[in-house]
N, C-alpha and C. Protein backbone atom coordinates (compact mmCIF):
# COMPACT_ATOMS: atom_id res chain seq x y z
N UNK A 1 82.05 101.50 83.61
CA UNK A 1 82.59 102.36 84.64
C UNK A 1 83.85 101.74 85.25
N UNK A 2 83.97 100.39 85.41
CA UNK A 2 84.81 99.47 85.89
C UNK A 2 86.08 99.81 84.89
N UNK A 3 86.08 99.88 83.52
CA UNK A 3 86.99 99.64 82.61
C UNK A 3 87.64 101.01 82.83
N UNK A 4 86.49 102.25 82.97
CA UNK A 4 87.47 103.54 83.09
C UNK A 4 88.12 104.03 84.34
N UNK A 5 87.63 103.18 85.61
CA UNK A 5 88.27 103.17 86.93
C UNK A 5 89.90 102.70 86.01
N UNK A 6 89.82 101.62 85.54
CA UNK A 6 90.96 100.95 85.45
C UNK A 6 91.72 101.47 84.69
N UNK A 7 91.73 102.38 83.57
CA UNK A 7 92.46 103.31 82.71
C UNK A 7 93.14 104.58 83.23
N UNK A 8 91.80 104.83 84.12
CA UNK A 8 92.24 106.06 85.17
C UNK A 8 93.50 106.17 85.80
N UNK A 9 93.54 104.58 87.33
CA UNK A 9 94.82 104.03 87.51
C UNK A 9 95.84 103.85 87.09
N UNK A 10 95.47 103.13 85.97
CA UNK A 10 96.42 102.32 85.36
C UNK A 10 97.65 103.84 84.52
N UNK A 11 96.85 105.15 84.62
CA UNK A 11 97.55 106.16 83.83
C UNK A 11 98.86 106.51 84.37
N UNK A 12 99.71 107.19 84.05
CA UNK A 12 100.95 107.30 84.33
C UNK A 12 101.48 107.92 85.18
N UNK A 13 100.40 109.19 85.38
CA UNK A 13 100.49 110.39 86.23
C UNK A 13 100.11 109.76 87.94
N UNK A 14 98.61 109.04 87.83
CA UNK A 14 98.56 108.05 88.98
C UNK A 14 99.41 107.27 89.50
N UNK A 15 100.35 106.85 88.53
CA UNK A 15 101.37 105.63 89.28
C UNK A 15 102.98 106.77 89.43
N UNK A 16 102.93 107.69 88.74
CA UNK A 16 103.82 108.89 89.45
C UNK A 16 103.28 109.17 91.09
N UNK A 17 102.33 109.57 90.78
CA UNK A 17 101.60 110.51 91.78
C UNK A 17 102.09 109.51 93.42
N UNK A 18 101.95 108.36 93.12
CA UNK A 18 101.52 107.26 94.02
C UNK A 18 103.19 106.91 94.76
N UNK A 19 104.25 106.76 93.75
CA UNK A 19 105.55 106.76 93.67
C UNK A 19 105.90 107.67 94.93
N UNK A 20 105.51 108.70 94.45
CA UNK A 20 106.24 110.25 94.87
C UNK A 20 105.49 109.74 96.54
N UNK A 21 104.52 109.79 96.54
CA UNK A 21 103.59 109.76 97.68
C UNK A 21 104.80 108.92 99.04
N UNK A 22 105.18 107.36 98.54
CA UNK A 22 105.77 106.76 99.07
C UNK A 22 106.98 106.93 99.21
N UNK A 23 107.70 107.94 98.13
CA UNK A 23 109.35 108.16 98.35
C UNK A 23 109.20 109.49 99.32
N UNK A 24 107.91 110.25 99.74
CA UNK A 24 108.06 111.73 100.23
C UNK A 24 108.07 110.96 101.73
N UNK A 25 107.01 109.59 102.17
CA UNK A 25 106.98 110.00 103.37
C UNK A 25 108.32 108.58 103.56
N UNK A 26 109.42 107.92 102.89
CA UNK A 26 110.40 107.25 103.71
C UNK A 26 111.10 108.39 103.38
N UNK A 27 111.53 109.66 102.96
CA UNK A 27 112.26 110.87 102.96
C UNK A 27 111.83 111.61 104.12
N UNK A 28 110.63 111.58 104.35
CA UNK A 28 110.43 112.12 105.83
C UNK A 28 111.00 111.36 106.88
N UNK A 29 110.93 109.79 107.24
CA UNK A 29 111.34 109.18 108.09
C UNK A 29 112.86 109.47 107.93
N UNK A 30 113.95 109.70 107.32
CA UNK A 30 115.37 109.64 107.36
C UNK A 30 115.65 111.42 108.04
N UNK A 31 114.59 112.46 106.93
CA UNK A 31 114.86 113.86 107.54
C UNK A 31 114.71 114.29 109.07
N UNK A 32 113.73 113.32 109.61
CA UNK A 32 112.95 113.30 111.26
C UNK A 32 114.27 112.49 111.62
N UNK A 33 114.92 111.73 111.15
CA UNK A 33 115.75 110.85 111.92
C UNK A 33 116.72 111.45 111.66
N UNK A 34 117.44 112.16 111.19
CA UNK A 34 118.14 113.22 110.96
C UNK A 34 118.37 114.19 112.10
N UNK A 35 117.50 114.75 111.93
CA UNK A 35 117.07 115.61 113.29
C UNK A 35 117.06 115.54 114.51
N UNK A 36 116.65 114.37 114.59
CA UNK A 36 115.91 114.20 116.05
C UNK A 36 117.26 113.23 116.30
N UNK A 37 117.94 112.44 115.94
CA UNK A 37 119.33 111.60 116.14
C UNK A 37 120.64 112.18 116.22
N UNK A 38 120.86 113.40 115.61
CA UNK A 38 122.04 113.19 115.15
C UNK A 38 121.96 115.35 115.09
N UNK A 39 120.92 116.08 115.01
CA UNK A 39 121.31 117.71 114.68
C UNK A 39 120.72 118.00 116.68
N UNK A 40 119.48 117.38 117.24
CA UNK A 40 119.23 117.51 118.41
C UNK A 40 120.03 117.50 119.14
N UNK A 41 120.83 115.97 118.97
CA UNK A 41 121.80 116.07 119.96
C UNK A 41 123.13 117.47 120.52
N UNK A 42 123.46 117.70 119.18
CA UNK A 42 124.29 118.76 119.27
C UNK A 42 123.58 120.12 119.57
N UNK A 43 122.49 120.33 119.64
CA UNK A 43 121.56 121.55 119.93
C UNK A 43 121.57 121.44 121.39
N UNK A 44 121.31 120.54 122.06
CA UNK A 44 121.15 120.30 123.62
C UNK A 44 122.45 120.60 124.21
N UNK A 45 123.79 120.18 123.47
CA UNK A 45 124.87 120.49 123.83
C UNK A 45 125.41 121.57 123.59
N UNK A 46 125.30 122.37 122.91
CA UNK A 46 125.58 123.63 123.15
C UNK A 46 124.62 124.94 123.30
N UNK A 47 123.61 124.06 124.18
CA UNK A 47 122.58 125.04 125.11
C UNK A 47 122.58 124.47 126.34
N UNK A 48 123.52 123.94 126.47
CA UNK A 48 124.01 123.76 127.93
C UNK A 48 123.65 122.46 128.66
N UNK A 49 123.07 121.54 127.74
CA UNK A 49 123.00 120.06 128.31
C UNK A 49 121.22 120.56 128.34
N UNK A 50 120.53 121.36 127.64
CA UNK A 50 119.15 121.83 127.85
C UNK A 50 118.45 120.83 127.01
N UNK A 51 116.85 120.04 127.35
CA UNK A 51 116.23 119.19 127.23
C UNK A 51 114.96 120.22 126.80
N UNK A 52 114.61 120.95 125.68
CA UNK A 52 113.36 121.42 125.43
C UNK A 52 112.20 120.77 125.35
N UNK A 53 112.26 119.87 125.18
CA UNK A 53 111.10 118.89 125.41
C UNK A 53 110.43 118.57 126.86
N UNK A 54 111.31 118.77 127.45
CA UNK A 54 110.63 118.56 129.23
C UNK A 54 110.57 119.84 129.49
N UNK A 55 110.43 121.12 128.98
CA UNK A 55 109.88 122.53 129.56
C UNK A 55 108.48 122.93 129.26
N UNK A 56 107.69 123.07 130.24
CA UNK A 56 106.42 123.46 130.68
C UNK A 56 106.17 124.48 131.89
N UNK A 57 104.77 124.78 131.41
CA UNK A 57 104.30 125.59 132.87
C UNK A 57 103.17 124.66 133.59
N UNK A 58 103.62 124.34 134.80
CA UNK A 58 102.27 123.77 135.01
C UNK A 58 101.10 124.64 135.35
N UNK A 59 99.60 124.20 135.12
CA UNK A 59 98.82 125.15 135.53
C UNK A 59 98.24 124.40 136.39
N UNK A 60 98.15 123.03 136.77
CA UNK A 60 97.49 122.19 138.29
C UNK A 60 98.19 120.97 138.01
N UNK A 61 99.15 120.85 139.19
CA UNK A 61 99.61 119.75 139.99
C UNK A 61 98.98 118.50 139.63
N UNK A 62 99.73 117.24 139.72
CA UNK A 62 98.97 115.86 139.80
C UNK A 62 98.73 115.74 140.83
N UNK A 63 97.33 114.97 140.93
CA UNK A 63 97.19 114.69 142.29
C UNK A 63 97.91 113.22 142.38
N UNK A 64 98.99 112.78 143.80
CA UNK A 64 98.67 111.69 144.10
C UNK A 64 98.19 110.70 144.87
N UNK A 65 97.78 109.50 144.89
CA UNK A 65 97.07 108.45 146.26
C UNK A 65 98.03 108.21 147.23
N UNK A 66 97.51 108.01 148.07
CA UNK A 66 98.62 107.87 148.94
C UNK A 66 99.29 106.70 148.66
N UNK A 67 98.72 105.61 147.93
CA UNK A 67 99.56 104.11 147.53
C UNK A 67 100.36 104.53 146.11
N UNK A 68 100.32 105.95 146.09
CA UNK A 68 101.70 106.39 145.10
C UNK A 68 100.67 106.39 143.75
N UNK A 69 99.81 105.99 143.00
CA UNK A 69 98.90 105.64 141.65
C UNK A 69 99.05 107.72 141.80
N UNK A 70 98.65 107.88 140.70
CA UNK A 70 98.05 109.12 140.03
C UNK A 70 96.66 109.04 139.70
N UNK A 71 96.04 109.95 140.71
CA UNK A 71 94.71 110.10 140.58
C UNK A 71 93.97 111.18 139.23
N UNK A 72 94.53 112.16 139.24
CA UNK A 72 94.21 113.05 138.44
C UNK A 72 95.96 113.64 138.03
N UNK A 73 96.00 113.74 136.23
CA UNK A 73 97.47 114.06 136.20
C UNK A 73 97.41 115.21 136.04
N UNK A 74 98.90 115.97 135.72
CA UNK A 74 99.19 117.27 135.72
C UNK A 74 98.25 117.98 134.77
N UNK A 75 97.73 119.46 134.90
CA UNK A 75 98.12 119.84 133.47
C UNK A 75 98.96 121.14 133.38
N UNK A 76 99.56 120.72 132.13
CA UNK A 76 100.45 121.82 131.94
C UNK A 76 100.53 121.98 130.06
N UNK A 77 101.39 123.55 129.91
CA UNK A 77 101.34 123.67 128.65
C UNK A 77 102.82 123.18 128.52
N UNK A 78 102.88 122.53 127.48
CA UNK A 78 104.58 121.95 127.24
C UNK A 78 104.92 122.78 125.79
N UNK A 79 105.63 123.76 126.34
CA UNK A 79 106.25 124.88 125.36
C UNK A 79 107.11 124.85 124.55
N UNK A 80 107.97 123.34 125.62
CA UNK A 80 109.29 123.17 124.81
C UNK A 80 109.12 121.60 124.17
N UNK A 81 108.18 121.57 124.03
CA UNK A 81 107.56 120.53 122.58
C UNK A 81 107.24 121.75 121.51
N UNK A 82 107.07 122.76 121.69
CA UNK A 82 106.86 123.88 120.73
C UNK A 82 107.79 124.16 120.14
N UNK A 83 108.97 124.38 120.93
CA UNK A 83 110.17 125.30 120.09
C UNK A 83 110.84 124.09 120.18
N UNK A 84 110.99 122.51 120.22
CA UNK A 84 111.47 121.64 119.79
C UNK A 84 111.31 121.56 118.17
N UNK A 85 109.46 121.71 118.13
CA UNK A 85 109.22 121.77 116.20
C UNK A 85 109.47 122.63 115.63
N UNK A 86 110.06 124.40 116.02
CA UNK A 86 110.49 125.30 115.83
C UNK A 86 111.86 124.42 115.02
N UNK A 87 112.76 124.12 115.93
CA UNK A 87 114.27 123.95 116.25
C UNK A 87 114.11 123.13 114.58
N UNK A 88 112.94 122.01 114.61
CA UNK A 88 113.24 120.82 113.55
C UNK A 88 112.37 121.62 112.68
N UNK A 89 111.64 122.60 112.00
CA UNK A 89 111.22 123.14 110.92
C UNK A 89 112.37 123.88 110.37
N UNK A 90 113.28 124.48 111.37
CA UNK A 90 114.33 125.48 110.99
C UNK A 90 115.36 124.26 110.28
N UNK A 91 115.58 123.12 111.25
CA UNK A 91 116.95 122.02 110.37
C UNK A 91 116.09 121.50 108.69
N UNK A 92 115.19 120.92 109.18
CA UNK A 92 114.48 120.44 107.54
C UNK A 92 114.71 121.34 106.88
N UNK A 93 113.87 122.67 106.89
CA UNK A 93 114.14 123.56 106.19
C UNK A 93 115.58 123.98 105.34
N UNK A 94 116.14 124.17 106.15
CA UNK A 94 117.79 123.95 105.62
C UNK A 94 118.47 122.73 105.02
N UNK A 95 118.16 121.72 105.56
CA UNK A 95 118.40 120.35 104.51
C UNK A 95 118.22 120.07 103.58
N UNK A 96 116.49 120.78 103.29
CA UNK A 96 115.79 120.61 102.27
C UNK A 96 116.47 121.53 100.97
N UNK A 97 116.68 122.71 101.89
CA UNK A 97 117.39 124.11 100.45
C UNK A 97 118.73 123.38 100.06
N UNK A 98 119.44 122.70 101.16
CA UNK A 98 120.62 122.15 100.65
C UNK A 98 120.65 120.96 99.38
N UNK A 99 119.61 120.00 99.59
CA UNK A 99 119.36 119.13 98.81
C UNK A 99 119.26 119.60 97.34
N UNK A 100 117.90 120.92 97.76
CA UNK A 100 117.18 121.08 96.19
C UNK A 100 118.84 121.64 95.55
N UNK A 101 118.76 122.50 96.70
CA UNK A 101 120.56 123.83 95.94
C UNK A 101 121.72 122.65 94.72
N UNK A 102 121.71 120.85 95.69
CA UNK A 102 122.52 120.50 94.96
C UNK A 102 121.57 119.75 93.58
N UNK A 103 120.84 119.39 93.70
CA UNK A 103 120.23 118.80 92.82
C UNK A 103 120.14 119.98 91.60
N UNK A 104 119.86 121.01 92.21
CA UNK A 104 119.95 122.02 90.40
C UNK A 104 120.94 122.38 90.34
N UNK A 105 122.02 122.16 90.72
CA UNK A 105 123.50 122.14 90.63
C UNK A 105 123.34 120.96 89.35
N UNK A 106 123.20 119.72 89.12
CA UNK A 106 123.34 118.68 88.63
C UNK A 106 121.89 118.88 87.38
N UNK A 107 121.49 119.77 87.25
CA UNK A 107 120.66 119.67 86.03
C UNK A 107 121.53 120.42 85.00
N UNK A 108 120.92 119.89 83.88
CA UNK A 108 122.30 120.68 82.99
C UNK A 108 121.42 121.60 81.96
N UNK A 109 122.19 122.69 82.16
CA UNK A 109 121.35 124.42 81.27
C UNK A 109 120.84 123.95 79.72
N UNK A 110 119.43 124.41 79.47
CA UNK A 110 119.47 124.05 78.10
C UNK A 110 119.80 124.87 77.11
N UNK A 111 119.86 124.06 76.60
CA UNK A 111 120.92 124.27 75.13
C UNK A 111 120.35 125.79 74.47
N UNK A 112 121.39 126.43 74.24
CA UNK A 112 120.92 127.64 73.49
C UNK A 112 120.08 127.75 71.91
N UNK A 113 119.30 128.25 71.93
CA UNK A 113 118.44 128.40 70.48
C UNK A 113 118.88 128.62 69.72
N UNK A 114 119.48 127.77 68.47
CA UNK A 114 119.85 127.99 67.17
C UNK A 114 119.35 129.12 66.64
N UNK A 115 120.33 130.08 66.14
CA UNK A 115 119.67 130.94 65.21
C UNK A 115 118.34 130.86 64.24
N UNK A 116 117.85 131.36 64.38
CA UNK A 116 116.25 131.86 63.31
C UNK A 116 116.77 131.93 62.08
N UNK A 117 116.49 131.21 60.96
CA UNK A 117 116.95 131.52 59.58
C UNK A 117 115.66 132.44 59.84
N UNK A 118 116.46 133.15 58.12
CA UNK A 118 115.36 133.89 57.29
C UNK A 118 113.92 133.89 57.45
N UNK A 119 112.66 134.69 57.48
CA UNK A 119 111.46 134.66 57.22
C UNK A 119 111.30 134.19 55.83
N UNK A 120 109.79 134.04 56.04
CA UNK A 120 109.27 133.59 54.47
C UNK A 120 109.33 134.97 53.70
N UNK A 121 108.58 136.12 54.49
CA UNK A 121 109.16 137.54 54.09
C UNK A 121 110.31 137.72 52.75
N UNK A 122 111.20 137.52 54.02
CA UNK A 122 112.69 137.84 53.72
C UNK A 122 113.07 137.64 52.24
N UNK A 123 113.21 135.73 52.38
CA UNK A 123 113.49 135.36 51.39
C UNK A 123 112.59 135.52 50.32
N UNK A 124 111.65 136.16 50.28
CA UNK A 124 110.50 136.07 48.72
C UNK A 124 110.77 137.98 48.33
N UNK A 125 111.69 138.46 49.59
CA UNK A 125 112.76 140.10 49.44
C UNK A 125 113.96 139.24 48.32
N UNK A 126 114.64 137.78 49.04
CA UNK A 126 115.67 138.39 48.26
C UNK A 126 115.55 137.89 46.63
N UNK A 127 114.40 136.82 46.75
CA UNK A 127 114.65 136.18 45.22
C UNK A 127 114.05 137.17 44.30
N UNK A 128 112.81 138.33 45.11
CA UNK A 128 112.29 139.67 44.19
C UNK A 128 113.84 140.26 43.57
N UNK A 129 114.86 140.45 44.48
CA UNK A 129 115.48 141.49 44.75
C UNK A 129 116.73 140.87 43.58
N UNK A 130 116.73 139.45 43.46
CA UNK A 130 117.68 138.58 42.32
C UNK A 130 116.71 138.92 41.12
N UNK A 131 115.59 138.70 41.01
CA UNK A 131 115.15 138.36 39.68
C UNK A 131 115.17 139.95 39.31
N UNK A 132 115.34 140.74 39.85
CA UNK A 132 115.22 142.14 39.33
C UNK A 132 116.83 142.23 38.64
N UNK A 133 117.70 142.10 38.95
CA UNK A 133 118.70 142.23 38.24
C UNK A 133 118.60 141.22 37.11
């Protein structure tokens, strides 16, 4: 059982599989850093210096002590943590079509199918069709 664990692994598709696994999520860390560094910033700025991430409704107040501590904290729904992952599904999304768009740009068309000679048919038509003369 030991030997076919190890064949299993050791197969090609597993050490693909495993590859991909590790190049998808440091491709995630650069696309999130992407986003969140460098496409956010310019989103906040031309929505007017707007911070979606700090928009909520509160539905009960924090309480506080009078020595300033937080006894019980807010709660609230934070909406604009919502349409923050809106904002970054819509940029990935588009990065991503841009990427794939250039990458099959750079695959190259395959080669057209050589003509089909003759059938076996055919040719046992034309050598009938010789030996008759």
């Amino acid at each position: 059982m030991l030997k076919e664990f190890k064949n299993f692994i050791m197969t090609g598709n597993v050490i693909d599989l495993a590859v991909a696994v590790l190049l998808a999520g440091a491709m995630g860390l650069v696309v999130n850093g992407f986003v969140n560094d460098i496409m956010m910033p310019f989103v906040g700025h031309f929505s007017g210096g707007l911070d979606f991430s700090e928009m909520k409704i509160v539905l009960d107040e924090a309480i506080v002590a009078a020595d300033g501590t937080i006894t019980k904290p807010e709660n609230a729904i934070m909406y604009g943590k919502w349409i923050n992952a809106i904002i970054n599904l819509i940029i990935v999304g588009f990065v991503l079509f841009i990427i794939v768009k250039a990458y099959n740009k750079t695959k190259t068309p395959p080669a057209p199918a050589e003509p089909a000679g003759p059938t076996q048919e055919e040719l046992l038509a034309q050598i009938r069709d010789l030996l008759k003369k």
